[in-house]
Protein backbone atom coordinates (compact mmCIF):
# COMPACT_ATOMS: atom_id res chain seq x y z
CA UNK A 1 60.29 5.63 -27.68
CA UNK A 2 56.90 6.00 -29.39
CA UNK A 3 54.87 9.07 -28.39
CA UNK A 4 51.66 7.37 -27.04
CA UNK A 5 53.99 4.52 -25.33
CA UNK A 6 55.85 8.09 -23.54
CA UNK A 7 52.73 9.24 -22.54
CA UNK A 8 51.52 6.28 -20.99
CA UNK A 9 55.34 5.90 -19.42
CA UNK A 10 54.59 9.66 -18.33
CA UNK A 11 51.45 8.83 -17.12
CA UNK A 12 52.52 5.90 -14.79
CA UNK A 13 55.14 7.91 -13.51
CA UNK A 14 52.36 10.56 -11.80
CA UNK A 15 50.17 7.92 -10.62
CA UNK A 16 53.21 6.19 -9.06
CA UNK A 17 54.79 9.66 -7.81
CA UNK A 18 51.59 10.40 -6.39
CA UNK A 19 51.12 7.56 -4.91
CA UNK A 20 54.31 7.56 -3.20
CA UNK A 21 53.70 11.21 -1.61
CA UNK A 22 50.60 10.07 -0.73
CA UNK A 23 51.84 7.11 1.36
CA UNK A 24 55.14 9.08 2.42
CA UNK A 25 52.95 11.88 4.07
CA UNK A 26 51.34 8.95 6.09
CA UNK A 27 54.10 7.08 7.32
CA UNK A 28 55.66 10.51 8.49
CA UNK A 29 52.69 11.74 10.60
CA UNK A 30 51.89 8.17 12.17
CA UNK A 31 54.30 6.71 15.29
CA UNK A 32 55.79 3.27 15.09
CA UNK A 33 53.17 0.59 14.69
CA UNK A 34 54.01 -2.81 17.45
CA UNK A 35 55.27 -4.96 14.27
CA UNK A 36 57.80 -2.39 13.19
CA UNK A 37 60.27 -2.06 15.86
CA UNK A 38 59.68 -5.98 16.16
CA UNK A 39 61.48 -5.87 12.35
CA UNK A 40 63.67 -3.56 13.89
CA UNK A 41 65.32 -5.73 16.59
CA UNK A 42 65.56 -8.34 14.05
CA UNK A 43 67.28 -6.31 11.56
CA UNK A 44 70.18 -6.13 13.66
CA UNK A 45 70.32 -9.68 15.68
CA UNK A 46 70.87 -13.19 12.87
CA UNK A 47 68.40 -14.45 10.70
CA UNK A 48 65.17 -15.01 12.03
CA UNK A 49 61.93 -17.05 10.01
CA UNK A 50 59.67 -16.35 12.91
CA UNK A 51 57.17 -14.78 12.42
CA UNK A 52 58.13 -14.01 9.16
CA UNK A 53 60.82 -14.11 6.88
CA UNK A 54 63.66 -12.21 7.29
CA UNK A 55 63.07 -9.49 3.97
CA UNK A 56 61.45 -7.54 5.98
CA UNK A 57 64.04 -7.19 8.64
CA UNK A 58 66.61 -6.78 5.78
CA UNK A 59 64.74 -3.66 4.26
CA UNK A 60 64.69 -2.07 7.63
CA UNK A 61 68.41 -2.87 8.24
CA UNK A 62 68.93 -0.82 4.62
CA UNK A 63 66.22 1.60 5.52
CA UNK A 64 67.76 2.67 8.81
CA UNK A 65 71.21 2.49 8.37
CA UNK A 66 70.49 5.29 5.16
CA UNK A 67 68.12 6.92 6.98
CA UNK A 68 68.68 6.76 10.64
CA UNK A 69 66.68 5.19 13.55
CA UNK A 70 62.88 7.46 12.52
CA UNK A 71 59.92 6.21 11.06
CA UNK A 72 61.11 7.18 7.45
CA UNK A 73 64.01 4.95 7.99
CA UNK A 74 61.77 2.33 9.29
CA UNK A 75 59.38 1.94 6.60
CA UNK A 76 61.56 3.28 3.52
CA UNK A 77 62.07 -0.32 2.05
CA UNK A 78 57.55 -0.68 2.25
CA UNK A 79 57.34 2.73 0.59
CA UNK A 80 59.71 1.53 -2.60
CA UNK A 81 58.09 -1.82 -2.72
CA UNK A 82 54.31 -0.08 -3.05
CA UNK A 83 55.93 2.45 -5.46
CA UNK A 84 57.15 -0.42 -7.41
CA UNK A 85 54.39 -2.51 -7.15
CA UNK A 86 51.91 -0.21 -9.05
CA UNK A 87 54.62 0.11 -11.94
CA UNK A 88 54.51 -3.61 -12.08
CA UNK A 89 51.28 -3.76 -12.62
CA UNK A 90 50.71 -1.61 -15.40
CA UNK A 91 54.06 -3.84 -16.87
CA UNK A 92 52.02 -6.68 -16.61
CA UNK A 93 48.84 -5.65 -17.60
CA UNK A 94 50.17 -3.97 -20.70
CA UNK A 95 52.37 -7.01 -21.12
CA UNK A 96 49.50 -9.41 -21.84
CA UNK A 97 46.64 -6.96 -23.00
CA UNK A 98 48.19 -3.41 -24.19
CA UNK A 99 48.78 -0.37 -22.88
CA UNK A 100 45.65 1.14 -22.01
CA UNK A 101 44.77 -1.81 -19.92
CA UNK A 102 48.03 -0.85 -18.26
CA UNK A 103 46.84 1.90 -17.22
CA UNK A 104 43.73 1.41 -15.91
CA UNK A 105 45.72 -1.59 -14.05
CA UNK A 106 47.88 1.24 -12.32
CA UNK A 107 45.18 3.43 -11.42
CA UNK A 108 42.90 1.23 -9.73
CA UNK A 109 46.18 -0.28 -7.58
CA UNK A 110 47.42 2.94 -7.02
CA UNK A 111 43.82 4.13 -5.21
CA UNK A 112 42.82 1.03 -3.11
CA UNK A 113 43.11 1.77 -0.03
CA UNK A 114 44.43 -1.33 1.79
CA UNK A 115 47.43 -1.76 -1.44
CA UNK A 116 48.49 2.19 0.10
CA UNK A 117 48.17 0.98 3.59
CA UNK A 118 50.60 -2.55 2.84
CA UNK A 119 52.73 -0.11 1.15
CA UNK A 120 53.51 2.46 4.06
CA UNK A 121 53.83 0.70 7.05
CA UNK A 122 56.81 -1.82 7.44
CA UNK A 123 55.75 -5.46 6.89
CA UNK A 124 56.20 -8.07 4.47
CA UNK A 125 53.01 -7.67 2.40
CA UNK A 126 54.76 -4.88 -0.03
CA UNK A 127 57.45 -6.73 -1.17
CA UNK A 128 55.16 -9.70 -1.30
CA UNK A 129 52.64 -7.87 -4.16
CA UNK A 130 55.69 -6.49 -6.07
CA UNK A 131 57.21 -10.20 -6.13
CA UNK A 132 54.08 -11.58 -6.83
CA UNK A 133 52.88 -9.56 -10.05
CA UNK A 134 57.01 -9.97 -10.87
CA UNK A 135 56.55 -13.31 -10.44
CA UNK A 136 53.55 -13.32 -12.82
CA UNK A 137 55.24 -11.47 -15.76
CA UNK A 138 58.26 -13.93 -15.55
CA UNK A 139 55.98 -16.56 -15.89
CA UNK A 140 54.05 -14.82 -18.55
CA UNK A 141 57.26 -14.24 -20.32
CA UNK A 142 58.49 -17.52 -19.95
CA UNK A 143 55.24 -18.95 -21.35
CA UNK A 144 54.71 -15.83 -24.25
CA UNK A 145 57.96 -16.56 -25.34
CA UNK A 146 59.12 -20.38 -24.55
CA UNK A 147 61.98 -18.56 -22.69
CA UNK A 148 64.10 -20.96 -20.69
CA UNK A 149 65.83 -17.96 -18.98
CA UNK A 150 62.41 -16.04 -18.02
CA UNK A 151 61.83 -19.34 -16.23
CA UNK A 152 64.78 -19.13 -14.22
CA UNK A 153 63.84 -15.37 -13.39
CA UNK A 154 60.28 -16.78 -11.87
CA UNK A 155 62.27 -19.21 -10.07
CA UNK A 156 64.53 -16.32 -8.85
CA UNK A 157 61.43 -14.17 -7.78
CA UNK A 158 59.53 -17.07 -6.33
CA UNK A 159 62.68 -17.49 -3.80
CA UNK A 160 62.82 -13.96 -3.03
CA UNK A 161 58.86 -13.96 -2.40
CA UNK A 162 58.96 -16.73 -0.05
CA UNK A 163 62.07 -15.00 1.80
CA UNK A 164 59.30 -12.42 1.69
CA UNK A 165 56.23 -14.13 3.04
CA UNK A 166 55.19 -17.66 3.60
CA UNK A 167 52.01 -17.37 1.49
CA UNK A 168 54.05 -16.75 -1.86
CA UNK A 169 54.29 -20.52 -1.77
CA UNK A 170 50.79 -19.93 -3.61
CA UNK A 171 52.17 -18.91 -6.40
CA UNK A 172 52.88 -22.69 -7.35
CA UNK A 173 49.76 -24.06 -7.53
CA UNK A 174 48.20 -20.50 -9.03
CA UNK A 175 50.64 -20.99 -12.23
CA UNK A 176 49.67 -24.67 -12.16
CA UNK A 177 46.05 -23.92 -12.53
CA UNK A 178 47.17 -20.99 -14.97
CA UNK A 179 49.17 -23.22 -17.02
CA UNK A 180 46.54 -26.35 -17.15
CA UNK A 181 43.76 -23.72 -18.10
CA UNK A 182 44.91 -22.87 -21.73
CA UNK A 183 46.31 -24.62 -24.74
CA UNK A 184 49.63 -22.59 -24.85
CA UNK A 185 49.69 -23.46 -20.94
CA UNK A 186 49.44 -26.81 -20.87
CA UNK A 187 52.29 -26.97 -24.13
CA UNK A 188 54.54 -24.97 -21.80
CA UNK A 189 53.96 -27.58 -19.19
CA UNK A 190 55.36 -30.21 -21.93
CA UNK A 191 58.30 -28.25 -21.61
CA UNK A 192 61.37 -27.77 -18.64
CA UNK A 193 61.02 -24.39 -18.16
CA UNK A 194 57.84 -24.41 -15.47
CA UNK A 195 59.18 -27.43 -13.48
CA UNK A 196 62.52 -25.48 -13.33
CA UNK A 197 61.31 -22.32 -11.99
CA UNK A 198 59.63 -24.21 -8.99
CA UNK A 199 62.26 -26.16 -8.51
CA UNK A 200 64.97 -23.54 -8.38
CA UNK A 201 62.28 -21.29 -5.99
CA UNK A 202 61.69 -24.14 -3.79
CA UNK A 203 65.51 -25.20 -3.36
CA UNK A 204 66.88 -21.73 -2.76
CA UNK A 205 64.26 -21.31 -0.06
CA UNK A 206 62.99 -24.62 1.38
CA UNK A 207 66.20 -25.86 2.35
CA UNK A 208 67.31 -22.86 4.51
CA UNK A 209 63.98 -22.71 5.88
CA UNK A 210 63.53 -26.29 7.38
CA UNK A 211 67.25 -25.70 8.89
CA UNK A 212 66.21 -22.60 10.57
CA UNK A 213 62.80 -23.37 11.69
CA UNK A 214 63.89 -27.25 13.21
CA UNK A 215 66.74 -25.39 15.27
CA UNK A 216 64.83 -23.62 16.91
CA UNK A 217 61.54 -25.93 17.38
CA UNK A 218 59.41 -25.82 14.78
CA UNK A 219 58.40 -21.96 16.10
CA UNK A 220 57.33 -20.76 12.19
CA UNK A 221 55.59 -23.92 11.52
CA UNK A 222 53.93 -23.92 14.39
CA UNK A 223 52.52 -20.46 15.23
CA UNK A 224 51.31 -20.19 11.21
CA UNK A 225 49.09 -23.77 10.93
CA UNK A 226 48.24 -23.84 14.40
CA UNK A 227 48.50 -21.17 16.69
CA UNK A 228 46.98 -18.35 15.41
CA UNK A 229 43.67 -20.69 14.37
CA UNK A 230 40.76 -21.00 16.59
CA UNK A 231 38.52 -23.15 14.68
CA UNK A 232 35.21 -21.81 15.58
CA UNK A 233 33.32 -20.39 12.82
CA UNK A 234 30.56 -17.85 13.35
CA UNK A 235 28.41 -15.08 12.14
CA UNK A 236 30.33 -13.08 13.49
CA UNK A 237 33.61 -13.98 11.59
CA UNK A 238 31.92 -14.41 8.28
CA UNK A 239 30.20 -10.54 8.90
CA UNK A 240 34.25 -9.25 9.70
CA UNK A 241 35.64 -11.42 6.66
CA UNK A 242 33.68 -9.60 4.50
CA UNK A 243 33.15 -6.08 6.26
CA UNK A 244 36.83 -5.83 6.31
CA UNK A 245 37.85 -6.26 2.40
CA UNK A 246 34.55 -4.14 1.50
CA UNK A 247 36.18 -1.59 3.53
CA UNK A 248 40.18 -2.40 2.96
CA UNK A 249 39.46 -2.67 -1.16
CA UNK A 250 36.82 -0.13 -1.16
CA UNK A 251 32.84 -2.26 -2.32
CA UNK A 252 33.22 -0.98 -6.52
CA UNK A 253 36.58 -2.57 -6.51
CA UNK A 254 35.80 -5.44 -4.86
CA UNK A 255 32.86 -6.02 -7.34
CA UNK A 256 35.05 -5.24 -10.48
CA UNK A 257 37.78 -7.62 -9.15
CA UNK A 258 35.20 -11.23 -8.61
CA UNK A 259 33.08 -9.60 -11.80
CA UNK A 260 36.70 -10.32 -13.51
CA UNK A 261 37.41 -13.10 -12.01
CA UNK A 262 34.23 -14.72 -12.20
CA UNK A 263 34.25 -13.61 -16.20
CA UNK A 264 38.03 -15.09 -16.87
CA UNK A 265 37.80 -18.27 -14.80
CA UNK A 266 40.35 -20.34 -15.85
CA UNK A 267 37.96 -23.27 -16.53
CA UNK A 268 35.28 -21.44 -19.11
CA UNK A 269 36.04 -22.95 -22.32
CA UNK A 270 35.50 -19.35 -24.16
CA UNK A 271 37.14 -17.37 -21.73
CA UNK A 272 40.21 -15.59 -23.40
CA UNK A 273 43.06 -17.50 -22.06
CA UNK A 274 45.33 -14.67 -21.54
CA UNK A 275 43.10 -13.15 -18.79
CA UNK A 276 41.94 -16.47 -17.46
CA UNK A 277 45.90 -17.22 -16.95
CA UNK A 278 45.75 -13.76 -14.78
CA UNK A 279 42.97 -15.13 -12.78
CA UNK A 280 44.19 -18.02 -11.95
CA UNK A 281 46.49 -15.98 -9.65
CA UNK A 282 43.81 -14.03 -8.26
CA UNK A 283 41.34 -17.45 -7.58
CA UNK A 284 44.21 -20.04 -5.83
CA UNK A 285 44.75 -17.61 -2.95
CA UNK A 286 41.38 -15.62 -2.27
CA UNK A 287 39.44 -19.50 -2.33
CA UNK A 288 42.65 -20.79 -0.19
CA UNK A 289 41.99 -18.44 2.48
CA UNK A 290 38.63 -17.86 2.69
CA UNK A 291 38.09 -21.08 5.34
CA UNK A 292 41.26 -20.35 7.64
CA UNK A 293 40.19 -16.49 7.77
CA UNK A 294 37.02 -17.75 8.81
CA UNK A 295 37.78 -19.86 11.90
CA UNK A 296 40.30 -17.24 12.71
CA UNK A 297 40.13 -15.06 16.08
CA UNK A 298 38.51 -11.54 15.07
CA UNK A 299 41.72 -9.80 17.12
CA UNK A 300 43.91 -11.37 14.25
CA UNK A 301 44.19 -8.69 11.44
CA UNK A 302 43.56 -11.22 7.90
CA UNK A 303 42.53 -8.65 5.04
CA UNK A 304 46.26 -8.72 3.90
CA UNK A 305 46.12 -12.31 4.23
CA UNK A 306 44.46 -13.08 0.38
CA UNK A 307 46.12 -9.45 -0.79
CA UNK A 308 48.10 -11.24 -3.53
CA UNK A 309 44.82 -12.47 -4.99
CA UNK A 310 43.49 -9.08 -5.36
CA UNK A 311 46.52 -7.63 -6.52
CA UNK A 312 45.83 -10.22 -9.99
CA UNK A 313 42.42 -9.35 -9.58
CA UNK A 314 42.98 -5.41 -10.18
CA UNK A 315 44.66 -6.83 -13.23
CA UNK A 316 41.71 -8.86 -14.53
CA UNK A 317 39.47 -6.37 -13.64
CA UNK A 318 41.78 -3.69 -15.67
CA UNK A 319 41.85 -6.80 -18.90
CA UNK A 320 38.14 -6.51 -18.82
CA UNK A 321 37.72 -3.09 -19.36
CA UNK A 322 39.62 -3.34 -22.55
CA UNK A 323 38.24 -6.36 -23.76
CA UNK A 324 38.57 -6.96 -26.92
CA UNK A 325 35.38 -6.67 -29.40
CA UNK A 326 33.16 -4.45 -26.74
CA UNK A 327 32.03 -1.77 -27.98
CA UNK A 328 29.37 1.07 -27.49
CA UNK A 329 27.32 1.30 -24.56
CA UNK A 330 28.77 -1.85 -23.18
CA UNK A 331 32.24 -0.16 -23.36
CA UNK A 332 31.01 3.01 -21.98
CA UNK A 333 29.34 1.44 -18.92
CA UNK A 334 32.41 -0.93 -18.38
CA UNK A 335 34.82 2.39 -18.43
CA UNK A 336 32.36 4.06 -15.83
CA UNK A 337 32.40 1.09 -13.39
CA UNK A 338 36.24 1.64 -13.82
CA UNK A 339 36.23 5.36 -13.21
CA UNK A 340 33.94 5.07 -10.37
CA UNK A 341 35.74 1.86 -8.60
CA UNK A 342 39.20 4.48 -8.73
CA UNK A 343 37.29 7.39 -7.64
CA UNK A 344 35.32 5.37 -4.84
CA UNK A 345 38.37 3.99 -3.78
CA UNK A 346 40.34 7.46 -3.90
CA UNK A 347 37.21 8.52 -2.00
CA UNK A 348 38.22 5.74 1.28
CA UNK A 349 41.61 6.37 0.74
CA UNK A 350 41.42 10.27 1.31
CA UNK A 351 39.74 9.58 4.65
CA UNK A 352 41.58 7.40 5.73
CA UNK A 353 44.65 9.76 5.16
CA UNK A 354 43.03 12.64 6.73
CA UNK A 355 42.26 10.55 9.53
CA UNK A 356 45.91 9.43 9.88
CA UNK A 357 47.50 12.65 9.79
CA UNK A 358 44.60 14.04 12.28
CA UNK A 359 43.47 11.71 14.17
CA UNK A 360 40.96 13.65 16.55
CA UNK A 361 39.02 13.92 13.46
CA UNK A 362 37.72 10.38 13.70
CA UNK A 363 36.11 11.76 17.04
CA UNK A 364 34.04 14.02 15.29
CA UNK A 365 31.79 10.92 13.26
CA UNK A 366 32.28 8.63 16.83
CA UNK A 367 34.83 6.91 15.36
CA UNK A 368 38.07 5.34 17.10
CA UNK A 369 41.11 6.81 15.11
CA UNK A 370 42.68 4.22 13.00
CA UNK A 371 45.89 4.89 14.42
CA UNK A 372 44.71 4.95 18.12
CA UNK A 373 47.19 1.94 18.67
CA UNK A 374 50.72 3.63 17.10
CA UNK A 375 49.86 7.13 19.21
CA UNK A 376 51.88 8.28 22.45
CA UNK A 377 54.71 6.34 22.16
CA UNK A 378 57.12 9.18 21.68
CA UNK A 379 55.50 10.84 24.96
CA UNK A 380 55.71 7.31 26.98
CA UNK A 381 59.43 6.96 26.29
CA UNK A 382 59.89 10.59 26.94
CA UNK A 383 58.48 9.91 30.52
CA UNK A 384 60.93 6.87 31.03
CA UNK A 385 63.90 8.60 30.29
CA UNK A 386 63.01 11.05 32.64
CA UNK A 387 62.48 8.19 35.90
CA UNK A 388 65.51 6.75 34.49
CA UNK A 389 67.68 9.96 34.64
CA UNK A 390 66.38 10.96 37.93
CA UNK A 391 68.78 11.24 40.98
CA UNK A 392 66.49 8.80 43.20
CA UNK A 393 66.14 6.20 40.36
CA UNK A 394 67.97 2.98 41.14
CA UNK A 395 66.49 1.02 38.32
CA UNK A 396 69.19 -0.92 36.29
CA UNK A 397 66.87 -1.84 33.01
CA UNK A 398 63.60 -1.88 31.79
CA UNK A 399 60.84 -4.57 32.20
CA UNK A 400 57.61 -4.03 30.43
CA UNK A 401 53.69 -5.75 30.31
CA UNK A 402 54.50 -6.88 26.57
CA UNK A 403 56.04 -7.13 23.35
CA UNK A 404 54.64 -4.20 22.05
CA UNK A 405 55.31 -2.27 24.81
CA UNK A 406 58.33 -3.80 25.08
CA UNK A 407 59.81 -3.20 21.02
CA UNK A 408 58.23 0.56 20.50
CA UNK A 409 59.68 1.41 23.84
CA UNK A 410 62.56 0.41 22.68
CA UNK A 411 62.96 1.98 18.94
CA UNK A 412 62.37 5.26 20.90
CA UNK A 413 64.72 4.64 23.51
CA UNK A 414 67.05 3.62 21.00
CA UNK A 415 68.34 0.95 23.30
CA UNK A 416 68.73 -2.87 22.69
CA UNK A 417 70.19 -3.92 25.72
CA UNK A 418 68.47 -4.01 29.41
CA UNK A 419 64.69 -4.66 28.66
CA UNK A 420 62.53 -7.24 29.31
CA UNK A 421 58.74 -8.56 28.38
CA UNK A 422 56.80 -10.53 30.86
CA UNK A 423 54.89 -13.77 30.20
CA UNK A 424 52.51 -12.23 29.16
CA UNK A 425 49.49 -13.47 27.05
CA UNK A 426 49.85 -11.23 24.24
CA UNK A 427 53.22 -12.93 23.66
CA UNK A 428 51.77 -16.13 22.68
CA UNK A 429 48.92 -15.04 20.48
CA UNK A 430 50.89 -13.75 17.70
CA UNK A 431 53.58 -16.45 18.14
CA UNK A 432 56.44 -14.59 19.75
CA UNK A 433 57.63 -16.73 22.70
CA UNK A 434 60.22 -18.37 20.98
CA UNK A 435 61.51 -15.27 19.38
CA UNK A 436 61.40 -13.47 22.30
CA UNK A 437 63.74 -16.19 24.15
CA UNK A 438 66.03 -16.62 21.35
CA UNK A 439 66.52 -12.26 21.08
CA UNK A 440 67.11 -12.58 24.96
CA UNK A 441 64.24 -10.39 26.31
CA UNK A 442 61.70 -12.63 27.68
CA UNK A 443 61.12 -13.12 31.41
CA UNK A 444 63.35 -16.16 31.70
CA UNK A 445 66.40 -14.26 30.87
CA UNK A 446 65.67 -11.59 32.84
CA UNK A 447 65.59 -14.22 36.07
CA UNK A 448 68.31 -15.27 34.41
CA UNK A 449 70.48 -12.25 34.49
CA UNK A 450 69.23 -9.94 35.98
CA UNK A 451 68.69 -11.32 39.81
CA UNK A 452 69.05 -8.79 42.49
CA UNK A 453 69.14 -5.43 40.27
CA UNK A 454 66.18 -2.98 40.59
CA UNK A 455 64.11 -1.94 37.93
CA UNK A 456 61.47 0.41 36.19
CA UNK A 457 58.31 -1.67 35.10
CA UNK A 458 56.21 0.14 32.54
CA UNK A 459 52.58 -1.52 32.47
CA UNK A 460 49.16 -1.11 30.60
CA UNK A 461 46.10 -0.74 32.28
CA UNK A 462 43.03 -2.21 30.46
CA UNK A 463 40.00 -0.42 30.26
CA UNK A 464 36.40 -2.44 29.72
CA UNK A 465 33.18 -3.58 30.81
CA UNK A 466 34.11 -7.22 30.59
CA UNK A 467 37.16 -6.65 33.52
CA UNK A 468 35.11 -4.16 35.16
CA UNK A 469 37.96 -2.40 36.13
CA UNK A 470 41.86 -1.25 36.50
CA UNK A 471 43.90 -4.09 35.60
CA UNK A 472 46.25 -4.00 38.70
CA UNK A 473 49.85 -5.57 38.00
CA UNK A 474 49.77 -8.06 40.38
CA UNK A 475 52.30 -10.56 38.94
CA UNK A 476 55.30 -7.70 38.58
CA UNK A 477 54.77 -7.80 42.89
CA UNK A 478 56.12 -11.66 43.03
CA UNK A 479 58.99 -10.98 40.70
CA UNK A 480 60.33 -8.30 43.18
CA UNK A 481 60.72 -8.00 47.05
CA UNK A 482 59.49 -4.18 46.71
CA UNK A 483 57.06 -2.36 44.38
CA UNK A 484 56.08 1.27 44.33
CA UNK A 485 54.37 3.57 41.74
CA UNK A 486 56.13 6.13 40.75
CA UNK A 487 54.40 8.27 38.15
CA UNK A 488 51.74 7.82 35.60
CA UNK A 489 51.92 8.46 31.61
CA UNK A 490 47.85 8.94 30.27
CA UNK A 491 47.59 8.85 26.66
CA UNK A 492 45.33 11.21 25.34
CA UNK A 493 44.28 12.49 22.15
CA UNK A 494 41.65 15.90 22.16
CA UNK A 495 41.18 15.11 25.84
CA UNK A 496 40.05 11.72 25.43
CA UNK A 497 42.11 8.78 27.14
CA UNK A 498 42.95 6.11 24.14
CA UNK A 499 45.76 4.18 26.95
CA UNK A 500 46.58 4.91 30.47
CA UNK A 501 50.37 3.62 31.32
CA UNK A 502 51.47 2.99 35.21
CA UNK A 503 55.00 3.60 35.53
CA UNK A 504 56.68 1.60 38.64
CA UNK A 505 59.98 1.28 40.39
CA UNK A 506 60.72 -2.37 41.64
CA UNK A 507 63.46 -3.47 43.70
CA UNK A 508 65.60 -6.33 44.00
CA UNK A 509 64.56 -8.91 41.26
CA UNK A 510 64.42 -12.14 42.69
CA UNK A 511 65.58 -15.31 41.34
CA UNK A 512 62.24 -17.55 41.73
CA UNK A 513 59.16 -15.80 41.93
CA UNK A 514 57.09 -15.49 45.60
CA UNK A 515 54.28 -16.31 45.90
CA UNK A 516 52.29 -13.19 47.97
């Protein structure tokens, strides 16, 4: 190995390490987030599409079964794909514009703070930016080299993205654009290798998918293009849409990354065609979802939604500060926009950490902590057990307000048999009614099976101005001929409430609900 190509490999290396103790240290001191134990339950039923793919559930099967049933079991397979995904982009980077530009490529993925985020918590966005720069050096390859076999890798890796995440299916038309852009593009095009690669990525995916999803009634389709759309566009949206990337990206790297973009679009007839082919890839998906994020409920999170378009945007943005032929003060300003966009970004990113790992701290600036919603549930479950094991309790499962409730409750327990979600609206705003039916824990099945048997109902109470008060659990009294509280479980955080759980025993489930 050459010594400056061992020093940049050397290099790499301690960004990546660092950025994997970074997000390890964060993903041990936060509690299971309402997703992750959702993956969890999934892991160990069949296959399931909805809503997502089932990668995700695979990595935590792999993750846990190494690891055990904790939160470093739990998001092990996230933490490897973010590792891997900031070697892949100084790969790709150096690939198509040398090493330095690799570099810089790693370094300003390494320190945004919403790449760290996707790449500690368990979800489907880490393996999705790993497979989605992969994806892009296949295709570079394949096009680089006229390599029939680099196009059947990028058909590989555009299976294993969409077994990843629906929205890899962008990838198509980003290498179409890519391709059509540039001389050597649209020559490649002339050839079989491109038409291969998506037709090998669509037919190892499509096929399964289609099966899957019309089995069980369209529940994927359905809760993706429809559901979770509101249509109602506002000031308000358009202020979150781009508050939230300002903040998730960190504002110098969001500038760098359209100041690339906008400099390499693919359609500029003197743009250099090797980093207009990279911004093709960042352009298809950031334009695609900037109208559905838009009439989009604020509730939904949709930062990670146009992640993959960012991710090739770090890479143009690293391209242009080794263009070729700048020199001089132009350089000099160009490597300071860099250096500042990582140390910015570095800047977020250590805040946000320190927040994570104490949380009161966010107190201090009036601040909710950004982990208010993944703290107590360790405490809640403790409380549980304890009704459960009591001599007086008669309760013969669990039934809880929620999903959420219903899955972290659950990891903690370490129990996947005996609990129950209500009805409850929560259910059907991020698509889950189906999948709760087909895992067997919705309300239905509960009637279903568990008629006459007594009970311990955990339930939320909401706090705000708008309900003015308590939300009493008024529905959990006609599912049961007798309801009494038993015990309360406050979550608190430096003395301030952040949830407030009412823990009740009910008797004698009945088969049709009273009406009282």
């Amino acid at each position: 190995m050459r010594r400056g190509m061992a020093r940049e490999v050397t290099v790499v290396a301690v960004i990546a390490a660092a950025s994997l103790a970074v997000r390890l240290a964060a993903a041990l001191s936060m509690d299971v987030f309402q997703d992750e134990p959702l993956y969890w339950w999934q892991a160990y039923g069949s296959v399931s599409f909805c809503p997502h793919p089932p990668v995700v559930a695979l990595m935590v099967r792999l993750g846990t079964a190494m690891l055990g049933r904790n939160v470093a079991g739990l998001r092990m397979g996230s933490l490897l794909a973010g590792t891997a995904a900031v070697v892949m982009a100084y790969v790709l980077a150096r690939r198509i514009y040398g090493g330095r530009a690799g570099l810089w490529a790693a370094a300003l993925f390494a320190s945004c703070p919403l790449f760290v985020a996707l790449g500690t918590v368990t979800g489907p966005d880490a393996p999705l930016l790993f497979l989605w720069l992969l994806f892009m050096y296949a295709a570079w390859r394949g096009t680089e080299a006229r390599s029939l076999a680099w196009w059947v890798a990028a058909g590989v890796v555009l299976a294993a993205g969409l077994y990843s995440k629906y929205m890899m299916v962008l990838a198509v038309p980003s290498l179409g654009v890519a391709l059509v852009a540039s001389p050597r593009g649209r020559q490649a095009l002339r050839s079989p290798g491109p038409w291969l690669a998506v037709l090998i990525g669509l037919a190892l995916f499509v096929p399964v998918f289609l099966a899957w999803d019309a089995r069980h009634g369209w529940p994927a389709l359905g809760y993706h293009l429809v559901a979770r759309h509101q249509w109602k566009l506002s000031a308000g949206l358009i202020a979150d849409h781009v508050g939230t990337h300002l903040l998730a990206l960190s504002p110098l790297l969001v500038v760098g990354v359209f100041w690339a973009l906008g400099r390499w679009w693919p359609l500029r007839r003197r743009s250099d065609w090797r980093c207009s082919w990279v911004a093709a890839f960042g352009w298809v998906p950031i334009v695609f979802f900037a109208l559905p994020s838009l009439f989009t409920e604020r509730r939904m999170i949709r930062v990670q939604w146009d992640a993959v378009g960012y991710a090739a945007g770090i890479v143009a943005f690293a391209l242009l500060l080794r263009e070729r032929g700048v020199r001089g003060r132009r350089l000099r300003r160009r490597r300071w926009l860099g250096g500042a966009a990582v140390g910015l970004g570095a800047t977020f990113l250590s805040i946000a950490l320190v927040t994570v790992m104490w949380p009161s701290l966010a107190f201090l600036v009036g601040a909710r902590p950004l982990t208010a919603r993944m703290i107590g549930w360790r405490e809640l479950a403790d409380d549980v057990r304890r009704l459960q094991a009591a001599p007086e309790g008669r309760s013969r499962f669990l039934v809880t307000e929620s999903f959420r409730t219903a899955f972290c409750l659950s990891f903690r327990l370490g129990v996947r048999e005996g609990i129950y979600t209500l009805a409850h609206e929560r259910n059907m705003r991020y698509g889950l009614e189906e999948e709760l039916s087909r895992l067997g824990i919705d309300e239905a099945h509960m009637l279903a099976e568990r008629t006459g048997q007594d009970a311990l109902y955990v339930h939320e109470y909401h706090f705000s101005a708008r309900r003015g008060a308590d939300d009493p659990p008024w529905r959990i009294y006609r599912l049961f001929s007798r309801v009494e509280q038993v015990g309360d479980s406050p979550v608190t955080l430096a003395g301030r409430q952040l949830r407030h759980y009412g823990l009740f025993r009910c008797y004698d489930l009945e088969s049709k609900p009273a009406v009282r």
